[in-house]
PDB file of N, CA and C in Angstrom:
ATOM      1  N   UNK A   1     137.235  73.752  19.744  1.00  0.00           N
ATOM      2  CA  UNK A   1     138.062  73.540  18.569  1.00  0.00           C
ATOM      3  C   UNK A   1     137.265  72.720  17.562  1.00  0.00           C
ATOM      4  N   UNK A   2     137.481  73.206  16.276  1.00  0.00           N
ATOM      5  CA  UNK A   2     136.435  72.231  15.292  1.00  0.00           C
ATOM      6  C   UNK A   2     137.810  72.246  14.442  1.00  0.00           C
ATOM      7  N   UNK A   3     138.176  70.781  13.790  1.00  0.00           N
ATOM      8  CA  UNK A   3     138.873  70.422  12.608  1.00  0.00           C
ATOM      9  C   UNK A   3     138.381  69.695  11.571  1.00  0.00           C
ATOM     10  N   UNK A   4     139.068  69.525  10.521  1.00  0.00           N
ATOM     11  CA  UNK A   4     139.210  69.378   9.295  1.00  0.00           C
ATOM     12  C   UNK A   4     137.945  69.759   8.179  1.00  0.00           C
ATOM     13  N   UNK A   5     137.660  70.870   9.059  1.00  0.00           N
ATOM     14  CA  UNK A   5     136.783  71.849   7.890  1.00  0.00           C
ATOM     15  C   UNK A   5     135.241  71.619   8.207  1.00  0.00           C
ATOM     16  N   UNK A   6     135.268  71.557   9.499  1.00  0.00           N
ATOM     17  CA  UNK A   6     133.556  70.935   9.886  1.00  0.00           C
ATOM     18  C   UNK A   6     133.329  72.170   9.765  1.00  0.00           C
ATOM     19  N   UNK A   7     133.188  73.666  10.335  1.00  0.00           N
ATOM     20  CA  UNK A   7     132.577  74.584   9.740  1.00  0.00           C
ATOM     21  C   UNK A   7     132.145  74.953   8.205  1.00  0.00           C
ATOM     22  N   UNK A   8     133.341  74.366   7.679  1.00  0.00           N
ATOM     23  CA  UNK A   8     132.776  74.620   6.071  1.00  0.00           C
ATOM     24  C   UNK A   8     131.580  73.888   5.600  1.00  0.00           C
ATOM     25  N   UNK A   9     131.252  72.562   6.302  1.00  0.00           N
ATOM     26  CA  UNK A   9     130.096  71.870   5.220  1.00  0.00           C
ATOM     27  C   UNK A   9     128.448  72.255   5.875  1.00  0.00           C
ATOM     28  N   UNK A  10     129.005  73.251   6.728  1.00  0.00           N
ATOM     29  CA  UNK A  10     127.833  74.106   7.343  1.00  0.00           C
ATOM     30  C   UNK A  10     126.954  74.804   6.411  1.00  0.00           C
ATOM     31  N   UNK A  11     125.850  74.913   6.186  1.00  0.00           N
ATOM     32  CA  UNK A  11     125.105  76.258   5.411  1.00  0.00           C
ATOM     33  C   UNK A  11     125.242  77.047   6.048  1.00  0.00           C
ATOM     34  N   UNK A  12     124.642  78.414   5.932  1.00  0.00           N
ATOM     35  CA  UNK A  12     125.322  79.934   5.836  1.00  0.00           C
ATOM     36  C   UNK A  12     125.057  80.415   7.446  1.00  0.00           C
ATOM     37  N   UNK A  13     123.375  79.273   7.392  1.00  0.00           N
ATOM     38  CA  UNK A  13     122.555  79.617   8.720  1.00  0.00           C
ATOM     39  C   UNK A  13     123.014  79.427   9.623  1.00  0.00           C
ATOM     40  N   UNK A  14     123.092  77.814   9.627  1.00  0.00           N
ATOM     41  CA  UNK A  14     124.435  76.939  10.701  1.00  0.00           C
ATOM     42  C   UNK A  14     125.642  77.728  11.165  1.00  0.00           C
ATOM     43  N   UNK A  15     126.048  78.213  10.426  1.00  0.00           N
ATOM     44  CA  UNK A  15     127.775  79.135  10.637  1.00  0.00           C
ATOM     45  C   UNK A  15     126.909  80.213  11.767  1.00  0.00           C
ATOM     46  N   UNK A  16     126.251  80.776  11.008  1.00  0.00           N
ATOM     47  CA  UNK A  16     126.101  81.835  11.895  1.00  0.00           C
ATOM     48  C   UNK A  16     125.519  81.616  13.116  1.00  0.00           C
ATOM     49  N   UNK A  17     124.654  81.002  13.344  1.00  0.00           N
ATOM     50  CA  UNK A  17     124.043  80.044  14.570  1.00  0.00           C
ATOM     51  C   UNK A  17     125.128  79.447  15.665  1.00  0.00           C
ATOM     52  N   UNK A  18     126.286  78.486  14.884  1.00  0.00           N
ATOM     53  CA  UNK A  18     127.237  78.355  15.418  1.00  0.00           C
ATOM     54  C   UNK A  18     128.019  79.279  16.401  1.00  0.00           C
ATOM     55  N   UNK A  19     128.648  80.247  15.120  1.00  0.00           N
ATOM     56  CA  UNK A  19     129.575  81.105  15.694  1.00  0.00           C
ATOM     57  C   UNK A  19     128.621  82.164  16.807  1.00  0.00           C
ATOM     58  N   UNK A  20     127.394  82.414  17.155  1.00  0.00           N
ATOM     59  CA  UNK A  20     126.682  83.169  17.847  1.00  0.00           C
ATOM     60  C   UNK A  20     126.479  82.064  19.105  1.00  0.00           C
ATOM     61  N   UNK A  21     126.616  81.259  18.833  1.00  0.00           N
ATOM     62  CA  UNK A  21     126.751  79.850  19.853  1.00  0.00           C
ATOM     63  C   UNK A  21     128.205  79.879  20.758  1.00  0.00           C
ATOM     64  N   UNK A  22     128.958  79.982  20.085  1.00  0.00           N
ATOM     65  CA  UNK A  22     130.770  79.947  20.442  1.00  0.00           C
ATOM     66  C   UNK A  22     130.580  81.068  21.299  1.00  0.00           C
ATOM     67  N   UNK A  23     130.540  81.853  20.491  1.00  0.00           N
ATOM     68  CA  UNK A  23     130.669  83.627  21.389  1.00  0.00           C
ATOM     69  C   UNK A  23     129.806  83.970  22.749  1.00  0.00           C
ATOM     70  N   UNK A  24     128.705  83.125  22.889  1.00  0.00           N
ATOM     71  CA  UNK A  24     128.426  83.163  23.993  1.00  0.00           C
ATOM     72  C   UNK A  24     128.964  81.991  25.387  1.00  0.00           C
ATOM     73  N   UNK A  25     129.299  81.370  24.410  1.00  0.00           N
ATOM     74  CA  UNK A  25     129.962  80.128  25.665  1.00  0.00           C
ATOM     75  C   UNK A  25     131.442  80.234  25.808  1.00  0.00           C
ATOM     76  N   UNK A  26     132.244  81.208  25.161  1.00  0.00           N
ATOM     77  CA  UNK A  26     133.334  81.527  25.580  1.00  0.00           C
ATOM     78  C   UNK A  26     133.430  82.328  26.809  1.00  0.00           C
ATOM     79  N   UNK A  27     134.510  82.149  27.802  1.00  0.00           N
ATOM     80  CA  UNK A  27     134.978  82.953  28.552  1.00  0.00           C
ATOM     81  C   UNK A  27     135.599  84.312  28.167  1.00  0.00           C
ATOM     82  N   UNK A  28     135.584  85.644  28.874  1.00  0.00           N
ATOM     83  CA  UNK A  28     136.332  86.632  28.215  1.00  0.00           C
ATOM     84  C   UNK A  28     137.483  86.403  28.108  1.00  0.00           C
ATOM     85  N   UNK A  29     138.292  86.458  27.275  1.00  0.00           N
ATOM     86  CA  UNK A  29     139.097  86.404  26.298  1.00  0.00           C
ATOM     87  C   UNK A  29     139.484  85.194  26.125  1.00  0.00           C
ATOM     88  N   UNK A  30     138.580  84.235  25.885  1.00  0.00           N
ATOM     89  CA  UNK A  30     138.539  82.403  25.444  1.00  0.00           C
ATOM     90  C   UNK A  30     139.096  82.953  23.806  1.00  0.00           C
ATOM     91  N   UNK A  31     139.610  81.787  23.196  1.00  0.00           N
ATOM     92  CA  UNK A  31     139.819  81.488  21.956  1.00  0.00           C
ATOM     93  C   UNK A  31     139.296  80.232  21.406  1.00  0.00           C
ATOM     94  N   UNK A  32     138.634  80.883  20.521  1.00  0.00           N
ATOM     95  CA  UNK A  32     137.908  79.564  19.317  1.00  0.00           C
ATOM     96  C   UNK A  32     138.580  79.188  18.437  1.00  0.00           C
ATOM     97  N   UNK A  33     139.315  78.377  18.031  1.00  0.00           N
ATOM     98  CA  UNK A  33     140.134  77.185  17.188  1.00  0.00           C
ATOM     99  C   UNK A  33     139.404  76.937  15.718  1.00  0.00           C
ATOM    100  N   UNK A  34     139.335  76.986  15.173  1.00  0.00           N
ATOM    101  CA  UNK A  34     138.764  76.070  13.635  1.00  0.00           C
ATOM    102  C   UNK A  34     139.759  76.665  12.368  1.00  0.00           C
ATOM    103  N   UNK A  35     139.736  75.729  11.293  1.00  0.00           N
ATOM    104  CA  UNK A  35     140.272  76.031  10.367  1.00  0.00           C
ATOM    105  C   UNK A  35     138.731  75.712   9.355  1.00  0.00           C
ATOM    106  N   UNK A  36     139.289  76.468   7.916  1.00  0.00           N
ATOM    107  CA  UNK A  36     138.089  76.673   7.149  1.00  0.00           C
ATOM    108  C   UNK A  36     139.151  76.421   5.454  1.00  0.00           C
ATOM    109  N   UNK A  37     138.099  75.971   4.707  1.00  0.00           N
ATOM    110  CA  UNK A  37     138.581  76.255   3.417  1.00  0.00           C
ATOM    111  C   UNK A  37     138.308  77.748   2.629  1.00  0.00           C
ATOM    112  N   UNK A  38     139.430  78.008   1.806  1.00  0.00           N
ATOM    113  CA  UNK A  38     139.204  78.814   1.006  1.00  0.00           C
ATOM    114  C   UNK A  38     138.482  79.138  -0.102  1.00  0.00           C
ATOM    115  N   UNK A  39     137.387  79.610  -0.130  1.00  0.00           N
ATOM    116  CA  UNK A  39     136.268  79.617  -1.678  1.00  0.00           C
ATOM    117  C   UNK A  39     137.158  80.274  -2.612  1.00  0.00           C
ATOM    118  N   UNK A  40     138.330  80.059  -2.875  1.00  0.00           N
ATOM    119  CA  UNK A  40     139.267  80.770  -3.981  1.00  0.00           C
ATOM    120  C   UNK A  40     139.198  79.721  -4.833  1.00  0.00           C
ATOM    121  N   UNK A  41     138.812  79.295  -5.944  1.00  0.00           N
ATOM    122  CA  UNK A  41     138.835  78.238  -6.885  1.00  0.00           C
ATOM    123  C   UNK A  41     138.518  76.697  -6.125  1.00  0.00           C
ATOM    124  N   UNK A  42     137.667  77.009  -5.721  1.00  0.00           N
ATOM    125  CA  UNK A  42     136.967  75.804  -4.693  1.00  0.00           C
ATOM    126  C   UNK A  42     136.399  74.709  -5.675  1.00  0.00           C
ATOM    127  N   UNK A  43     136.210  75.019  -6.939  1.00  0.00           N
ATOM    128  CA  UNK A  43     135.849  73.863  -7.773  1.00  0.00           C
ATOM    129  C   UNK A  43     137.051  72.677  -8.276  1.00  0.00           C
ATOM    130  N   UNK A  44     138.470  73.864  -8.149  1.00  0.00           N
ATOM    131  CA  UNK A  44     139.521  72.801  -8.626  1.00  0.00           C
ATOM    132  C   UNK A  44     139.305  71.669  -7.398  1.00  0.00           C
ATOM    133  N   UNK A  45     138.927  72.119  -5.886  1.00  0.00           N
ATOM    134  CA  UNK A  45     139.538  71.156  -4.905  1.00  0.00           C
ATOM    135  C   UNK A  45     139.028  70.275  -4.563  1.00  0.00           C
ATOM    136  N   UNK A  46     137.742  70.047  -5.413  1.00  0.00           N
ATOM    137  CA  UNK A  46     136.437  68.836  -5.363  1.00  0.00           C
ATOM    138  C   UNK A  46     137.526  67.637  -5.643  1.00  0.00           C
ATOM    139  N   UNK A  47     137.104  66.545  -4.628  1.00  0.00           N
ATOM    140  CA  UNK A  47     138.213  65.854  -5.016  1.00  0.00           C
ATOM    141  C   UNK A  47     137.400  64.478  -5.658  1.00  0.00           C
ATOM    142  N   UNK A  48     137.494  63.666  -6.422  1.00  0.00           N
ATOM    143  CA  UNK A  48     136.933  62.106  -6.812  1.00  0.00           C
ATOM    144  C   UNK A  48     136.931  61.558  -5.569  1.00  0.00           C
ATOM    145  N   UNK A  49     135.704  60.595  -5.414  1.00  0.00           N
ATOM    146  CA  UNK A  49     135.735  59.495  -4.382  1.00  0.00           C
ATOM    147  C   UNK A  49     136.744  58.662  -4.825  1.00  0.00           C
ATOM    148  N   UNK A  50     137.393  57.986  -3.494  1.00  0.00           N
ATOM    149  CA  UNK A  50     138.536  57.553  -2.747  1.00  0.00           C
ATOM    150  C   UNK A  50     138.448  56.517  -1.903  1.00  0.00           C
ATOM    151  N   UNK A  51     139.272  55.613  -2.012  1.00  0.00           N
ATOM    152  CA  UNK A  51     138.982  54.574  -0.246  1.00  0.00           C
ATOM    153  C   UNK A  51     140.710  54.405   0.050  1.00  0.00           C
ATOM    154  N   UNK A  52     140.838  54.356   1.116  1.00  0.00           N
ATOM    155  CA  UNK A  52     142.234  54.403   1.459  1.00  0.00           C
ATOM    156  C   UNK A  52     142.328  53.140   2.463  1.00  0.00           C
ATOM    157  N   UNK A  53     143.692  52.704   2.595  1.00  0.00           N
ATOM    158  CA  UNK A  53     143.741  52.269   4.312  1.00  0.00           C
ATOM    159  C   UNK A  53     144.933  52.473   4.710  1.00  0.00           C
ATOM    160  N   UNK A  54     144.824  53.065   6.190  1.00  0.00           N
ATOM    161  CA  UNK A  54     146.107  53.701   6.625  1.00  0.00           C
ATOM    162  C   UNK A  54     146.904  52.586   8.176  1.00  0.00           C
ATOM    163  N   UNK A  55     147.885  52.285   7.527  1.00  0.00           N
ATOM    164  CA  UNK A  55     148.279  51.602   8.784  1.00  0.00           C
ATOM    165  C   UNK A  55     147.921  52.169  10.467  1.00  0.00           C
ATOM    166  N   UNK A  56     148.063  53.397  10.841  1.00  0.00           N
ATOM    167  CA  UNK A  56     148.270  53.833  12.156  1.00  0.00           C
ATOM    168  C   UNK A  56     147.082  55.343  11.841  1.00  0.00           C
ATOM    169  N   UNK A  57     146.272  54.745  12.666  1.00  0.00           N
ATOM    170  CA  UNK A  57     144.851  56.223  13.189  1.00  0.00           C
ATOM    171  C   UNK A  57     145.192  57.284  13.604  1.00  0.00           C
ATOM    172  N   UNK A  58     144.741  58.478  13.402  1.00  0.00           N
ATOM    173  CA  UNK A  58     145.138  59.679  13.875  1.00  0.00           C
ATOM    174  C   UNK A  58     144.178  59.813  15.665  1.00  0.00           C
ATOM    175  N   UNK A  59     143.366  58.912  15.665  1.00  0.00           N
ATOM    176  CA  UNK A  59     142.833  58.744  16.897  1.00  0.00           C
ATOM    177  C   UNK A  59     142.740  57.247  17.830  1.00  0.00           C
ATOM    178  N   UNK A  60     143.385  56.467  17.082  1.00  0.00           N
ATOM    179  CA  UNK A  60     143.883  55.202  17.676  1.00  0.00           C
ATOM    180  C   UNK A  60     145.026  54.611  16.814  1.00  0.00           C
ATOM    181  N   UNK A  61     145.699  53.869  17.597  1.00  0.00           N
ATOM    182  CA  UNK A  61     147.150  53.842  16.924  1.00  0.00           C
ATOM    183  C   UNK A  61     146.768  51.690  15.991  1.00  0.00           C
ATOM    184  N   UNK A  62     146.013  51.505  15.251  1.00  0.00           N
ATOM    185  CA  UNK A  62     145.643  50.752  14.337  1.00  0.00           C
ATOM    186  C   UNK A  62     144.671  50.988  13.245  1.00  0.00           C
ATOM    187  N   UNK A  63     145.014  50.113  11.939  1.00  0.00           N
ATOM    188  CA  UNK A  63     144.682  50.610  10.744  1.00  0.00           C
ATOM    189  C   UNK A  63     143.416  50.672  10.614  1.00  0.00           C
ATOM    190  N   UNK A  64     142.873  51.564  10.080  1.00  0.00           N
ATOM    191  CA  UNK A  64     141.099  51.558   9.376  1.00  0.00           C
ATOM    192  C   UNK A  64     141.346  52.025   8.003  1.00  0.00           C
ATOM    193  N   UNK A  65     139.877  52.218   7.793  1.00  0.00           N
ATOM    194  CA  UNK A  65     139.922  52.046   6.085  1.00  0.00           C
ATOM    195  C   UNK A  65     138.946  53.701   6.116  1.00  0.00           C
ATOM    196  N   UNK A  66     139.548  54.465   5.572  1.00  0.00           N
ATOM    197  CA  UNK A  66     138.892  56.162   4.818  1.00  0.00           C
ATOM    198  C   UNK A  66     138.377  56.028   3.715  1.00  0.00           C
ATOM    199  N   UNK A  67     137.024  56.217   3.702  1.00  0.00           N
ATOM    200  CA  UNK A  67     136.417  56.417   2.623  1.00  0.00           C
ATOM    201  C   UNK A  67     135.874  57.853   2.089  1.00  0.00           C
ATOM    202  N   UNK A  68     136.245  58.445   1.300  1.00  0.00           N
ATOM    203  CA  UNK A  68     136.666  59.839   0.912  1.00  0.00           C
ATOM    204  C   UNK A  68     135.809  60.311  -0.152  1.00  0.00           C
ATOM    205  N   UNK A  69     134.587  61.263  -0.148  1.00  0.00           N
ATOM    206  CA  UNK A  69     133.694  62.447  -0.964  1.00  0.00           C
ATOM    207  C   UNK A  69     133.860  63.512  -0.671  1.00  0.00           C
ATOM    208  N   UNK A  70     133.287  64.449  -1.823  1.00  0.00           N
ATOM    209  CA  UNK A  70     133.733  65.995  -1.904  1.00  0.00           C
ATOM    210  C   UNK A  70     132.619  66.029  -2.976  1.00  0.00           C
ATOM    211  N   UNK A  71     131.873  67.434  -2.198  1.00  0.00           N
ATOM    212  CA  UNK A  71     130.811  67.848  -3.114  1.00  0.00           C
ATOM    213  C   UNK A  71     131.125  69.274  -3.222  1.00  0.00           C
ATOM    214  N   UNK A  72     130.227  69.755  -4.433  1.00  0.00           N
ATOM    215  CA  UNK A  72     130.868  71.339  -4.365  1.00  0.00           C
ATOM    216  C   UNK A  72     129.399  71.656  -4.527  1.00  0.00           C
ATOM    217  N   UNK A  73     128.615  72.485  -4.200  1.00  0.00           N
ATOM    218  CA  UNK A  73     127.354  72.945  -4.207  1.00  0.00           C
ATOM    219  C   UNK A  73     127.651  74.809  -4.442  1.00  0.00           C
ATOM    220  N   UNK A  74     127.101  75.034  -5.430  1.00  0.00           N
ATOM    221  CA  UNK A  74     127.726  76.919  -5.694  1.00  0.00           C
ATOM    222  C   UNK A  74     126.569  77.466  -5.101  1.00  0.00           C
ATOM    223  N   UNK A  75     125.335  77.147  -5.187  1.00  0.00           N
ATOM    224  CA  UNK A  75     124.244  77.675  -4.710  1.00  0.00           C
ATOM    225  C   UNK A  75     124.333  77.585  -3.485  1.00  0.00           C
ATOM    226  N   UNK A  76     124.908  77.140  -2.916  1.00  0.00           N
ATOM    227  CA  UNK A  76     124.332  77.788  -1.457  1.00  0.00           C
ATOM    228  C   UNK A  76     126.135  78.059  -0.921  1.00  0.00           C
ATOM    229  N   UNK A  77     127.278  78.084  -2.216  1.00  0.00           N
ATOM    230  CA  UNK A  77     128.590  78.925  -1.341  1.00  0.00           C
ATOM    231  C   UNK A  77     127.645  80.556  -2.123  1.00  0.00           C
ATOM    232  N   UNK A  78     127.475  80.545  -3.066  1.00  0.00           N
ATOM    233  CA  UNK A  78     126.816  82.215  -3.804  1.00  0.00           C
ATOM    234  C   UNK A  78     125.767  82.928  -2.776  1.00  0.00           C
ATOM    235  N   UNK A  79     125.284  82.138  -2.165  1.00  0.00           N
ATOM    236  CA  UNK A  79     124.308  82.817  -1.016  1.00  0.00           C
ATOM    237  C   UNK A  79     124.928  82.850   0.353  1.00  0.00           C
ATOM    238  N   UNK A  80     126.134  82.887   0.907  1.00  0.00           N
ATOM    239  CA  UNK A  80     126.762  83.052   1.830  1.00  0.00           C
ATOM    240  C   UNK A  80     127.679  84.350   1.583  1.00  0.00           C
ATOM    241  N   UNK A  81     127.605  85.372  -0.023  1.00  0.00           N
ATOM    242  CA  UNK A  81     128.469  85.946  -0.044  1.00  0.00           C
ATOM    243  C   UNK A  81     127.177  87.322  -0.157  1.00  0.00           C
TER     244      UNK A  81
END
């Protein structure tokens, strides 16, 4: 299982390397898990740096502090298509 978009900040090579990686270490009829972003207006979703702090962790139950970037690179989403 991969979340919150770790396949996406992959280059084109990586993905494919990856997913040729998955497919062999699955069992027959294993299922691979990931979610991905949509390159449908991918420039609106660049978001401004951010710092947050959240009372309760999604992987321990006390507060830390998120510090939040978003890059959009077209040259290398235009060479994945």
């Amino acid at each position: 299982m991969m979340v919150f978009t770790d396949f996406g900040v992959l280059i084109p090579e990586a993905r494919k390397k990856l997913l040729h990686n998955v497919y062999r270490a699955l069992k027959p009829g294993g299922t691979f898990i990931f979610d991905v972003l949509s390159d449908k207006d991918i420039e609106t979703k660049v978001a401004e740096k951010s710092w947050e702090v959240e009372e309760r962790g999604f992987w321990k139950d006390r507060s830390h502090l998120i510090l939040s970037e978003s890059f959009y690179y077209p040259n290398l989403t235009d060479s994945a298509n």
